[in-house]
Protein backbone atom coordinates (compact mmCIF):
# COMPACT_ATOMS: atom_id res chain seq x y z
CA UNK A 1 11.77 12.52 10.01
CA UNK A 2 8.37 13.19 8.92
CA UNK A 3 8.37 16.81 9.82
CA UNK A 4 11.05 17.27 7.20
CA UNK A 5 8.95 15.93 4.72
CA UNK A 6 7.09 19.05 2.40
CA UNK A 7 3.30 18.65 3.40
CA UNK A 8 1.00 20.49 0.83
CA UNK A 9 -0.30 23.78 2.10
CA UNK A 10 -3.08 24.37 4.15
CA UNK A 11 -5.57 24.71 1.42
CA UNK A 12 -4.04 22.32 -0.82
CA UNK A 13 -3.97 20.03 1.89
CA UNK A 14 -7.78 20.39 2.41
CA UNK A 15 -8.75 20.06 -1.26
CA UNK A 16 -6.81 16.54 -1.18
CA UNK A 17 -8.68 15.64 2.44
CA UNK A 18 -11.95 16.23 0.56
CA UNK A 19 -11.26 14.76 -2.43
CA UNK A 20 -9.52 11.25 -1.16
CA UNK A 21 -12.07 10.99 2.09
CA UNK A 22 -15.27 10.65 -0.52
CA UNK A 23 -13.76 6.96 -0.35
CA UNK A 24 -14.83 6.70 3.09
CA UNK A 25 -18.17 7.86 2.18
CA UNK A 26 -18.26 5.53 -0.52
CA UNK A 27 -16.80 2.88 1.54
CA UNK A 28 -19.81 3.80 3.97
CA UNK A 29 -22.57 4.07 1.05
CA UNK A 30 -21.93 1.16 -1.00
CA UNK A 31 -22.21 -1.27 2.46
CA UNK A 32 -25.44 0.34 3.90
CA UNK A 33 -27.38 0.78 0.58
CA UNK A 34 -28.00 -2.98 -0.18
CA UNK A 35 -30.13 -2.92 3.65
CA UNK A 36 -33.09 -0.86 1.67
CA UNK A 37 -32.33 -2.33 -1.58
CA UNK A 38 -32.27 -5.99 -0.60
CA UNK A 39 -36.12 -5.46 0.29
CA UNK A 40 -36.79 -5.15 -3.66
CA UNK A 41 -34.56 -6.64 -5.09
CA UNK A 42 -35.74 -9.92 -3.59
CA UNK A 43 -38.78 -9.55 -4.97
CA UNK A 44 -37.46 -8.79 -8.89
CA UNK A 45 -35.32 -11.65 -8.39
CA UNK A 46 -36.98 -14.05 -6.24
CA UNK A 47 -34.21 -14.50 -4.16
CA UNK A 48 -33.49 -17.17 -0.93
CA UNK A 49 -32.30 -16.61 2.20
CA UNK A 50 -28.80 -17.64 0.85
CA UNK A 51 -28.77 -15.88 -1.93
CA UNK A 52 -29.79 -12.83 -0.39
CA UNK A 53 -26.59 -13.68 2.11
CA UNK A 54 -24.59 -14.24 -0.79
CA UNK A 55 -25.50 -10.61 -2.09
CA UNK A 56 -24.34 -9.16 1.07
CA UNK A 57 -21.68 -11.28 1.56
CA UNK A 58 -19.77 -10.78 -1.65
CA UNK A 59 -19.12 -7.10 -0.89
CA UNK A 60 -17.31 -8.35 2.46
CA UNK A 61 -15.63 -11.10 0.45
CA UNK A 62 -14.08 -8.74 -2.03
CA UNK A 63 -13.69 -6.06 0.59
CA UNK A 64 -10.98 -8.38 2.54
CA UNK A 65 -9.30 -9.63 -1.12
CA UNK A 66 -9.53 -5.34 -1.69
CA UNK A 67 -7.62 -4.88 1.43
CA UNK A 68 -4.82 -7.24 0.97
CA UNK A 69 -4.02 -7.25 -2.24
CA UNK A 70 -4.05 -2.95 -2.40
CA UNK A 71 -0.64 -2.89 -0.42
CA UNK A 72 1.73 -4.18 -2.93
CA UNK A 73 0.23 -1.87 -5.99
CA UNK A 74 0.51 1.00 -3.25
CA UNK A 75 4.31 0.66 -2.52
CA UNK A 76 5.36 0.11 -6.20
CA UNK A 77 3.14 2.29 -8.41
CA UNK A 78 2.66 5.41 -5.27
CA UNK A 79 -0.55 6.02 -3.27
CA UNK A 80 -2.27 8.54 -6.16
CA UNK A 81 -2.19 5.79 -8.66
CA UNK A 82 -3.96 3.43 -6.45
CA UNK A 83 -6.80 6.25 -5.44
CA UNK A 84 -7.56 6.50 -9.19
CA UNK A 85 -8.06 2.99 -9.40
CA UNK A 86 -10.01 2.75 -6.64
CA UNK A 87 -12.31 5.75 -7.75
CA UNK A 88 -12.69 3.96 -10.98
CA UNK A 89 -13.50 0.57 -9.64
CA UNK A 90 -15.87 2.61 -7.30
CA UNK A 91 -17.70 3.60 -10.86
CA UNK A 92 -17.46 0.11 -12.77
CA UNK A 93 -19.00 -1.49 -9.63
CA UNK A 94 -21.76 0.96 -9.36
CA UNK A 95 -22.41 1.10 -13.01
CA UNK A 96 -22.25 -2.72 -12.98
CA UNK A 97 -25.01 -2.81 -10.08
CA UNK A 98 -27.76 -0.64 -11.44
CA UNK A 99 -27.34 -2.67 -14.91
CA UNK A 100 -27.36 -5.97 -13.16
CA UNK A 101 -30.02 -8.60 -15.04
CA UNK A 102 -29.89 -10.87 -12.40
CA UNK A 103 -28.80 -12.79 -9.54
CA UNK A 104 -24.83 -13.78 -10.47
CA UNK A 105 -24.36 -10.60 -12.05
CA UNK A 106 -25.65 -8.12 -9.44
CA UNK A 107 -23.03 -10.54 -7.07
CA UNK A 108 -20.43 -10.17 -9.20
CA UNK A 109 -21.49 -6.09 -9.20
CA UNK A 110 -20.95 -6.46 -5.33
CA UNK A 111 -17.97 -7.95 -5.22
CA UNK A 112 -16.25 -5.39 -7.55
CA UNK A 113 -17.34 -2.90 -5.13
CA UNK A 114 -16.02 -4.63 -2.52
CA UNK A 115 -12.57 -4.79 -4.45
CA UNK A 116 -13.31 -0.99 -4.00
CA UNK A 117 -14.16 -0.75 -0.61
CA UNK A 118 -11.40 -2.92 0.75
CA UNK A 119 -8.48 -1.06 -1.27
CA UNK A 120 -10.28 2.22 0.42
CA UNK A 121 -9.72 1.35 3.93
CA UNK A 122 -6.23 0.61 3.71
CA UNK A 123 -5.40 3.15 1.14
CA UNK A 124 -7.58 6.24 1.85
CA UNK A 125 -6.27 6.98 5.90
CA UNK A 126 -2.59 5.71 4.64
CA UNK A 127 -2.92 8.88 2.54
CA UNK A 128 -4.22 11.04 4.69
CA UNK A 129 -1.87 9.96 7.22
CA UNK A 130 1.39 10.60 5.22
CA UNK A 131 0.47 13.82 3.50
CA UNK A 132 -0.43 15.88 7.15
CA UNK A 133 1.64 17.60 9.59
CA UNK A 134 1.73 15.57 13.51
CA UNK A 135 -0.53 18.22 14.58
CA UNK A 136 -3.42 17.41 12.04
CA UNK A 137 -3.05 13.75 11.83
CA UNK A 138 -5.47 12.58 13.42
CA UNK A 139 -8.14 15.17 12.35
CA UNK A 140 -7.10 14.15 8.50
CA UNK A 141 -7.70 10.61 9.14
CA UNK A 142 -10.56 11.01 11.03
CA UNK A 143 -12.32 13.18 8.08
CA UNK A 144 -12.19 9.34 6.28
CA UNK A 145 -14.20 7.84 9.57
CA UNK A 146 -16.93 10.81 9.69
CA UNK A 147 -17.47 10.35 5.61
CA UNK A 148 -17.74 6.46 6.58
CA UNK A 149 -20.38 7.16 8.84
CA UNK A 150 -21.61 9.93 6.99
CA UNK A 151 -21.78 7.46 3.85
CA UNK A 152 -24.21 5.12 5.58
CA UNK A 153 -26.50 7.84 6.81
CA UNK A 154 -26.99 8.92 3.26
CA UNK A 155 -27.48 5.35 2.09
CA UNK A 156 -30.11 4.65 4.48
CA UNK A 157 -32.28 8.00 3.72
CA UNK A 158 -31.74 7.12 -0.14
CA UNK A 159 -33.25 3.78 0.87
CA UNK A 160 -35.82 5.72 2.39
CA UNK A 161 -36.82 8.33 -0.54
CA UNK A 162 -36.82 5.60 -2.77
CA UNK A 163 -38.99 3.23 -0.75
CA UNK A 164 -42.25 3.95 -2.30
CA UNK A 165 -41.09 3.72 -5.50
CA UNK A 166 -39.00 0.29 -4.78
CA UNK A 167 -36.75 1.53 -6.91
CA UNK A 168 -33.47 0.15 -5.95
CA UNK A 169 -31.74 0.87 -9.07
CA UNK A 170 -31.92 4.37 -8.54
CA UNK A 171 -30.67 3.63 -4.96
CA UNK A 172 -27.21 2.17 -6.66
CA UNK A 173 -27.50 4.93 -8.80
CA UNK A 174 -26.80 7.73 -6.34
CA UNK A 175 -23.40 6.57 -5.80
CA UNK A 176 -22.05 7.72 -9.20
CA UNK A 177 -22.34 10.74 -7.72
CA UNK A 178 -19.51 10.74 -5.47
CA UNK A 179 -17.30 8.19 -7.37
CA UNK A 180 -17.29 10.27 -10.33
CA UNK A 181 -16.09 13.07 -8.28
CA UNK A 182 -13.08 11.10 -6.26
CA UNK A 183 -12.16 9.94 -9.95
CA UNK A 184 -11.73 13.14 -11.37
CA UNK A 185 -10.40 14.88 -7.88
CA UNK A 186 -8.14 12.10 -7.28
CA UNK A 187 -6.69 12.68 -10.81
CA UNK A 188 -5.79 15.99 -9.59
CA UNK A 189 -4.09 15.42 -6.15
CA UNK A 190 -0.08 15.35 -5.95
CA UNK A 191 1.45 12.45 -4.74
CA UNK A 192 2.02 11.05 -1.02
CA UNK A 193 5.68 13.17 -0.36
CA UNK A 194 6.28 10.08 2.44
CA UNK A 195 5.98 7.62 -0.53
CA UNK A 196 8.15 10.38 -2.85
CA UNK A 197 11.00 10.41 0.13
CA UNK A 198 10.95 6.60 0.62
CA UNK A 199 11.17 6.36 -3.26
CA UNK A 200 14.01 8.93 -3.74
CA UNK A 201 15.89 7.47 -0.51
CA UNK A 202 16.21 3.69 -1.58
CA UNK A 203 16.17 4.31 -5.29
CA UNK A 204 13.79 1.55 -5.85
CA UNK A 205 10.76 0.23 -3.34
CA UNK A 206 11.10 -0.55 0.15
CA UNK A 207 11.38 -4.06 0.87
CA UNK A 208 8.02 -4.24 3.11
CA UNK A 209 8.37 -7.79 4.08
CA UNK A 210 11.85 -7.77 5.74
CA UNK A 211 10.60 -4.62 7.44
CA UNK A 212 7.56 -6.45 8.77
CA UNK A 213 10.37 -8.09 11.03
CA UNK A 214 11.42 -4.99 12.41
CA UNK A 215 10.78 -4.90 16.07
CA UNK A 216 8.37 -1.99 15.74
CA UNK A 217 6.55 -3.16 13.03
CA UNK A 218 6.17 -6.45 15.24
CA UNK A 219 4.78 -4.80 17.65
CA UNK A 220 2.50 -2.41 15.17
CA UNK A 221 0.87 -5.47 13.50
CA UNK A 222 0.19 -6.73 17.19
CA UNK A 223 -1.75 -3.85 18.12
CA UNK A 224 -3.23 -3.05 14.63
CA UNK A 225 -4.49 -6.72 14.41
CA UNK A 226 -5.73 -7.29 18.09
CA UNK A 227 -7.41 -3.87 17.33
CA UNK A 228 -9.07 -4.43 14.19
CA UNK A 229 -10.84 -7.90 15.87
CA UNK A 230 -11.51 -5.64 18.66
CA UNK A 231 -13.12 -3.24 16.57
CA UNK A 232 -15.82 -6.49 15.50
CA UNK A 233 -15.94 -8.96 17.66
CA UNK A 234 -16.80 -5.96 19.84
CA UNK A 235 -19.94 -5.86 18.00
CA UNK A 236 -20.31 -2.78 16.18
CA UNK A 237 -21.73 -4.53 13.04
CA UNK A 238 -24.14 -6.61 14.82
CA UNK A 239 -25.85 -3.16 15.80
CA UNK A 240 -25.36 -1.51 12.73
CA UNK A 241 -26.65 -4.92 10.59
CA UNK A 242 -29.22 -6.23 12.78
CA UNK A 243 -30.37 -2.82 14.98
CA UNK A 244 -34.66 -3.63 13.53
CA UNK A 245 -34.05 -7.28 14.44
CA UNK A 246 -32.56 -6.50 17.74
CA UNK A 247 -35.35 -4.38 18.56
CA UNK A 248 -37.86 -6.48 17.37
CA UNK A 249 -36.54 -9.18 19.83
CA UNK A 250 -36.40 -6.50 22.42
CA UNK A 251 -40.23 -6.09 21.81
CA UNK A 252 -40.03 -2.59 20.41
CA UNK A 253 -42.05 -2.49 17.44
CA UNK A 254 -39.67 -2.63 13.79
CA UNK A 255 -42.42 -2.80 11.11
CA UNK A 256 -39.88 0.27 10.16
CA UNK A 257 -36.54 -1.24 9.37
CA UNK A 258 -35.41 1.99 7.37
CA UNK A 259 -36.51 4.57 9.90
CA UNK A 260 -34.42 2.86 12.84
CA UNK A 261 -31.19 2.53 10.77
CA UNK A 262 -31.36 6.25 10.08
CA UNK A 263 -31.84 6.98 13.89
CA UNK A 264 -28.69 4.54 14.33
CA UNK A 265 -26.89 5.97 11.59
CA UNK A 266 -27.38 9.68 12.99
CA UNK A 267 -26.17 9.09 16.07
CA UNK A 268 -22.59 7.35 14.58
CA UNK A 269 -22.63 10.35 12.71
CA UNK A 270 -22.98 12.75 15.39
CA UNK A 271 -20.38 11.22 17.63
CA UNK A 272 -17.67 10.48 14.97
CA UNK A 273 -17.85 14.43 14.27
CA UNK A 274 -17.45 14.65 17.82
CA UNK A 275 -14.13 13.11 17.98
CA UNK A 276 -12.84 15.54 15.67
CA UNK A 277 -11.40 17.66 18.02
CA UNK A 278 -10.60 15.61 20.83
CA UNK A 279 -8.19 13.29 18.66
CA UNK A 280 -5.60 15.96 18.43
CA UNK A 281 -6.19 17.05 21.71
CA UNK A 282 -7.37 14.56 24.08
CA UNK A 283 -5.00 11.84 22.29
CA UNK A 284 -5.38 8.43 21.06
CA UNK A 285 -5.16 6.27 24.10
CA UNK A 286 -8.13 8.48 26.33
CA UNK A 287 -10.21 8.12 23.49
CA UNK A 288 -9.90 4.68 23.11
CA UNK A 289 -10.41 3.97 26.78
CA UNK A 290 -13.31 5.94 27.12
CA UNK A 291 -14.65 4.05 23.88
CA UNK A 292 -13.79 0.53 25.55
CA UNK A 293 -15.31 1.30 28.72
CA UNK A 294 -18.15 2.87 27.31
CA UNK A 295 -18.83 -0.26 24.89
CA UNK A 296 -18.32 -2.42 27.50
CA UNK A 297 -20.68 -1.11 30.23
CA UNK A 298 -23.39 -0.14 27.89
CA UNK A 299 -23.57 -4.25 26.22
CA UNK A 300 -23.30 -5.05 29.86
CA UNK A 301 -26.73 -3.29 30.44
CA UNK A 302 -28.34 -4.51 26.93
CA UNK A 303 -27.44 -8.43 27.85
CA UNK A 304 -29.00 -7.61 30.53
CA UNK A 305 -31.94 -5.90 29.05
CA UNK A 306 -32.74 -9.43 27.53
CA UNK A 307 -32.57 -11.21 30.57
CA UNK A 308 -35.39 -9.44 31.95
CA UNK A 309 -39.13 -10.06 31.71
CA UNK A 310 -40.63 -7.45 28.40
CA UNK A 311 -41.93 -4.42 28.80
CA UNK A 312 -42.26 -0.67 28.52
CA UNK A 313 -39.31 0.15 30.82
CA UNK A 314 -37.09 -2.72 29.38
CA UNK A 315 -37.96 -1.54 26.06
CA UNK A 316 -36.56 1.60 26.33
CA UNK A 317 -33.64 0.61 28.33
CA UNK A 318 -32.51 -1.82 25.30
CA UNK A 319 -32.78 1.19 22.98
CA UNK A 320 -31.14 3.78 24.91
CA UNK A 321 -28.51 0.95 25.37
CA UNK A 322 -27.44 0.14 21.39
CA UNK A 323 -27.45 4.85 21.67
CA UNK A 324 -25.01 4.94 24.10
CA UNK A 325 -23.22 1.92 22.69
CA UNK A 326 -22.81 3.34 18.92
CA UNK A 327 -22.01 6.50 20.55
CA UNK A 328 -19.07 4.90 22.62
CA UNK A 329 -18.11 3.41 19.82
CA UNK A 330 -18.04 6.23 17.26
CA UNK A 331 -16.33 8.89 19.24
CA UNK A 332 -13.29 6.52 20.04
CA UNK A 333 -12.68 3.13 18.48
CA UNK A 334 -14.14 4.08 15.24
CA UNK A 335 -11.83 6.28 14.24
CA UNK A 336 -8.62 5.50 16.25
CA UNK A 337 -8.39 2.24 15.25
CA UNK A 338 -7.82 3.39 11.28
CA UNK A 339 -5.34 6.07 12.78
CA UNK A 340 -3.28 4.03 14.14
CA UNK A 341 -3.27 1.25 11.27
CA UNK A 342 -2.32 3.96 9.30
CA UNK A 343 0.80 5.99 12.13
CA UNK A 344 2.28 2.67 13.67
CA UNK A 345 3.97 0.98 10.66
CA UNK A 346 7.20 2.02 9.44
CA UNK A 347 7.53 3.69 6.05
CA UNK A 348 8.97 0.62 4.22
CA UNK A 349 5.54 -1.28 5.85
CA UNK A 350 2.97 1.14 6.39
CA UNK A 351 1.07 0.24 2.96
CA UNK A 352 1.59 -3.70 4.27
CA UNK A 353 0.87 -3.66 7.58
CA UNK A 354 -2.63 -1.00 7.12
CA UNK A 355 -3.37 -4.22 4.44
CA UNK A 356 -3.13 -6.80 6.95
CA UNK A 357 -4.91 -4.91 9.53
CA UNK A 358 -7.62 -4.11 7.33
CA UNK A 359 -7.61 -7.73 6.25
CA UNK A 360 -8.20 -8.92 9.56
CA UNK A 361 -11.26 -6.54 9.87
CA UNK A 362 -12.83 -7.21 6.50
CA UNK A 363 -12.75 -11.19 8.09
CA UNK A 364 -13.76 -10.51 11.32
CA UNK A 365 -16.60 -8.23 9.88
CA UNK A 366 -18.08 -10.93 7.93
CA UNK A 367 -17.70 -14.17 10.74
CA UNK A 368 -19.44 -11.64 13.47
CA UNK A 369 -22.03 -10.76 10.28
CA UNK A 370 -22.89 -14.49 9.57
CA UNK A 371 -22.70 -15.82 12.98
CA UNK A 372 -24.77 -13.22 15.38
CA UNK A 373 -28.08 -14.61 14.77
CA UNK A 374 -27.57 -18.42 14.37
CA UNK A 375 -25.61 -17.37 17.86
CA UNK A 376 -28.63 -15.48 19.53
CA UNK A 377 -31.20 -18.12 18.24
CA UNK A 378 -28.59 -20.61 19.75
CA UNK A 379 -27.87 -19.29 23.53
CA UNK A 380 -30.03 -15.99 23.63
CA UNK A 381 -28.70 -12.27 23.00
CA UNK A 382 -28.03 -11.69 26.51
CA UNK A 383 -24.93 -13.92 26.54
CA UNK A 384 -24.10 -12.19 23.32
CA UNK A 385 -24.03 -9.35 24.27
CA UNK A 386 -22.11 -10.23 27.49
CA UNK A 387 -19.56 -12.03 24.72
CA UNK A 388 -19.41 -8.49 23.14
CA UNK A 389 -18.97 -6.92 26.32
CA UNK A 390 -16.06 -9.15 28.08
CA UNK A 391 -14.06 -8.38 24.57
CA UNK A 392 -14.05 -4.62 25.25
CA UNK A 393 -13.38 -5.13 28.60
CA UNK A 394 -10.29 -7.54 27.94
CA UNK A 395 -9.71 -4.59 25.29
CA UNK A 396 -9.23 -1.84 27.68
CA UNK A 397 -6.41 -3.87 29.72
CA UNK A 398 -4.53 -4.25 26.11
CA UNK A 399 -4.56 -0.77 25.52
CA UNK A 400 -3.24 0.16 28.89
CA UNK A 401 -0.44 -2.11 28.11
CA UNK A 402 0.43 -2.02 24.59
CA UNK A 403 -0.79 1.16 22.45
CA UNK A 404 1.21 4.14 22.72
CA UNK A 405 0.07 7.89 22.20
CA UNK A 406 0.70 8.83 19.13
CA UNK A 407 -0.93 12.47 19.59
CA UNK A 408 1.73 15.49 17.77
CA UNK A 409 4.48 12.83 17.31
CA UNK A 410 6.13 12.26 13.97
CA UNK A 411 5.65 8.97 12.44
CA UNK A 412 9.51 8.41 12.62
CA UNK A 413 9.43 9.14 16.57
CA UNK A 414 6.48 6.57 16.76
CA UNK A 415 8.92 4.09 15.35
CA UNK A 416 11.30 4.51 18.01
CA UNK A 417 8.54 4.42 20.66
CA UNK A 418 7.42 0.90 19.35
CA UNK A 419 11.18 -0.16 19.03
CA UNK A 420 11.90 1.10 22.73
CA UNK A 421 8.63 -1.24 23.76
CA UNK A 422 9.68 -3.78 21.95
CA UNK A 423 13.14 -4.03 24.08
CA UNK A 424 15.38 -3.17 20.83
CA UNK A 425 17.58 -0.55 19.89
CA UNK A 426 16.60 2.02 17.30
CA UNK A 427 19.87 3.24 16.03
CA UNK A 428 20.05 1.15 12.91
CA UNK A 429 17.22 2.91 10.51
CA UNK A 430 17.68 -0.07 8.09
CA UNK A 431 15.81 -2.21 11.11
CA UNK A 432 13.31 0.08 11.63
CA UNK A 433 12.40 1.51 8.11
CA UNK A 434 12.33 4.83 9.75
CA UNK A 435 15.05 8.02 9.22
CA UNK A 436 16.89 8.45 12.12
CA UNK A 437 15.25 11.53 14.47
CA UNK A 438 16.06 14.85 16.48
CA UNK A 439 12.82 15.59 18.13
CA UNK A 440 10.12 13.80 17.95
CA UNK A 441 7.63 16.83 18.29
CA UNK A 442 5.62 18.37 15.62
């Protein structure tokens, strides 16, 4: 079982949270600095609507190939190796951004990142996951959602100090920081010791896609993948993209797109750190209720908010609406969505099944991107908002019947739990991927 396996020590184990977690901030940087630097680079390049889509799209593009094709490397070549490469492509994409001349190379630029940020979101938590003690899972993996979050926040206010200047270059630029610095920690970091016992116990690597069949990795790639189009069809990125041009239609004034992203960004911010300490504590399921619920009822109110006749009061109700939805959503299915794509799978899968899951965001991320406005223009945000809403709802009822707490278990003992759902016994460990368990407490 996982509790047998040698986790690094305590500050070890924090030196390799910090290190591998700057590719959540990255992941969060590199897709919230092109909303300042789109503004100017526009003009330098005299850029359409579509192309300026195509510059945003690319990232999401390569973020879903990123995702997928990060598993396989991951199982054969160990989780450090991958980290490296993914700090490195971090750089080249970066580098290849602030150099670009013009239109098809800055897209090319975006789409290495997204390469970059892709590979991150399956490989960074699956890390973090497999290198910390039951008791300070979820805290681990929820260090890579708070750098996310933490990521955009600093893109937007570079997009702010370099406003004046229009100097998007420089706003690229910035990110070197932190890539460097994951490149050179991640060269430093020992290896995942699940991926070292999974190595040394088959002799060669696990066969991922027979596991897949298992009937707990059946039923982890169920809840993973209903999660992750949960997590945007939801509408998370509809806020987070189009906050100015939801408040604008609202009939608040946005002649400051920068300044309201950083409001929006604070407050995901604030709540992710929030959910720190009630993911150990509280547990996965609560949290993800409370998120559901909270989604739910407060895009309930904002349809609503549209349906009304404008003014002051419905003004302020619409904003205080998107608050207490990003809130909801930060302090719940932010985070617990990458925990569990990153607890439910069994060894053999885990790298597989967090790819697929992360796939299947990286899509629905970019379908909910392109299709929010041609949908408002089409049957008004109300109703699209009331979409938005009836998906968390229907969310909640999934939850209540399919995702298990996870909260101090070992990873094994999850395996079994899923198995027992599933209707199948666990005895075999060849069907399950997972050793064979005495307690399943941490």
């Amino acid at each position: 079982m996982d509790d047998d396996v040698p986790h690094p020590p305590a500050a070890r184990l924090g030196l390799c949270t910090a290190v591998v977690a700057l590719g959540g901030l990255l992941f969060g940087f590199d897709t919230g600095v092109i909303s300042g630097a789109l503004l100017f680079i526009r003009t330098d390049f005299g850029l359409d609507s579509f192309e300026e889509g195509a510059v945003i799209s690319a990232l999401l593009l390569g973020a879903a190939v990123g995702a997928l094709g990060s598993a396989r490397p991951a199982d054969r070549f160990g989780r450090k190796k991958v980290l490296v490469a993914i700090a490195l492509t971090f750089t080249l994409g970066l580098l290849a951004a602030v150099s670009a001349g013009d239109f098809p190379e800055l897209v090319a630029a975006r789409a290495v990142l997204g390469l970059a940020v892709g590979s991150a979101s399956t490989v960074v938590p699956l890390y973090l996951a497999e290198i910390a003690p039951p008791r300070l899972r979820g805290r681990l993996v929820t260090a890579n959602q708070i750098l996310l979050t933490v990521g955009i926040l600093v893109s937007y206010l570079i997009n702010l100090g370099f406003a004046g200047s229009a100097d998007w270059r420089a706003m690229f630029a910035v990110g070197l920081v932190p890539s460097v610095a994951m490149l050179l920690g991640t060269l430093a970091i020992p290896e995942s010791p699940e991926w070292l016992r999974g190595r040394a116990g088959s002799g060669s690597v696990p066969r991922a896609k027979g596991v897949l069949g298992s009937p707990a990795a059946r039923s982890a790639l169920v809840i993973g993948v209903t999660l992750a189009a949960v997590q945007q069809f939801g509408g998370i990125n509809s806020i987070i993209y189009y906050a100015p041009s939801i408040m604008a239609r609202a009939g608040l004034p946005a002649a400051d797109s920068i300044t309201y992203s950083v409001v929006i960004g604070a407050v995901n911010v604030v709540a992710t750190v929030a959910a720190v300490p009630l993911i150990d504590r509280a547990g996965r399921r609560p949290l993800l209720l409370f998120s559901l619920g909270g989604m739910a009822l407060s895009l309930l109110a904002l349809g609503l908010a549209f349906r009304l006749p404008p003014g002051p009061v419905t003004n302020v109700t619409a904003l205080v609406c998107m608050v207490a939805y990003v809130a909801s959503f930060a302090i719940g299915l932010g985070p617990v969505f990458w925990i569990l794509a990153a607890e439910l799978f069994p060894p053999g899968a885990r790298a597989r099944g967090g790819a697929v899951c992360a796939l299947v965001n990286w899509a629905a991320n970019f379908v909910v991107g392109q299709m929010f406005l041609p949908a408002a223009d089409l049957v008004g945000e109300g109703w699209v908002f009331w979409f938005f809403a009836a998906v968390s709802a229907g969310a909640v009822v999934f939850v209540l019947r399919r995702v298990p707490e996870t909260k101090n278990r070992s990873l094994a003992d999850v395996q079994r739990e899923l198995a027992r759902r599933s209707g199948r016994a666990t005895a075999d460990p060849a069907r399950t991927g997972a050793a064979p368990v005495v307690s399943g407490r941490g």
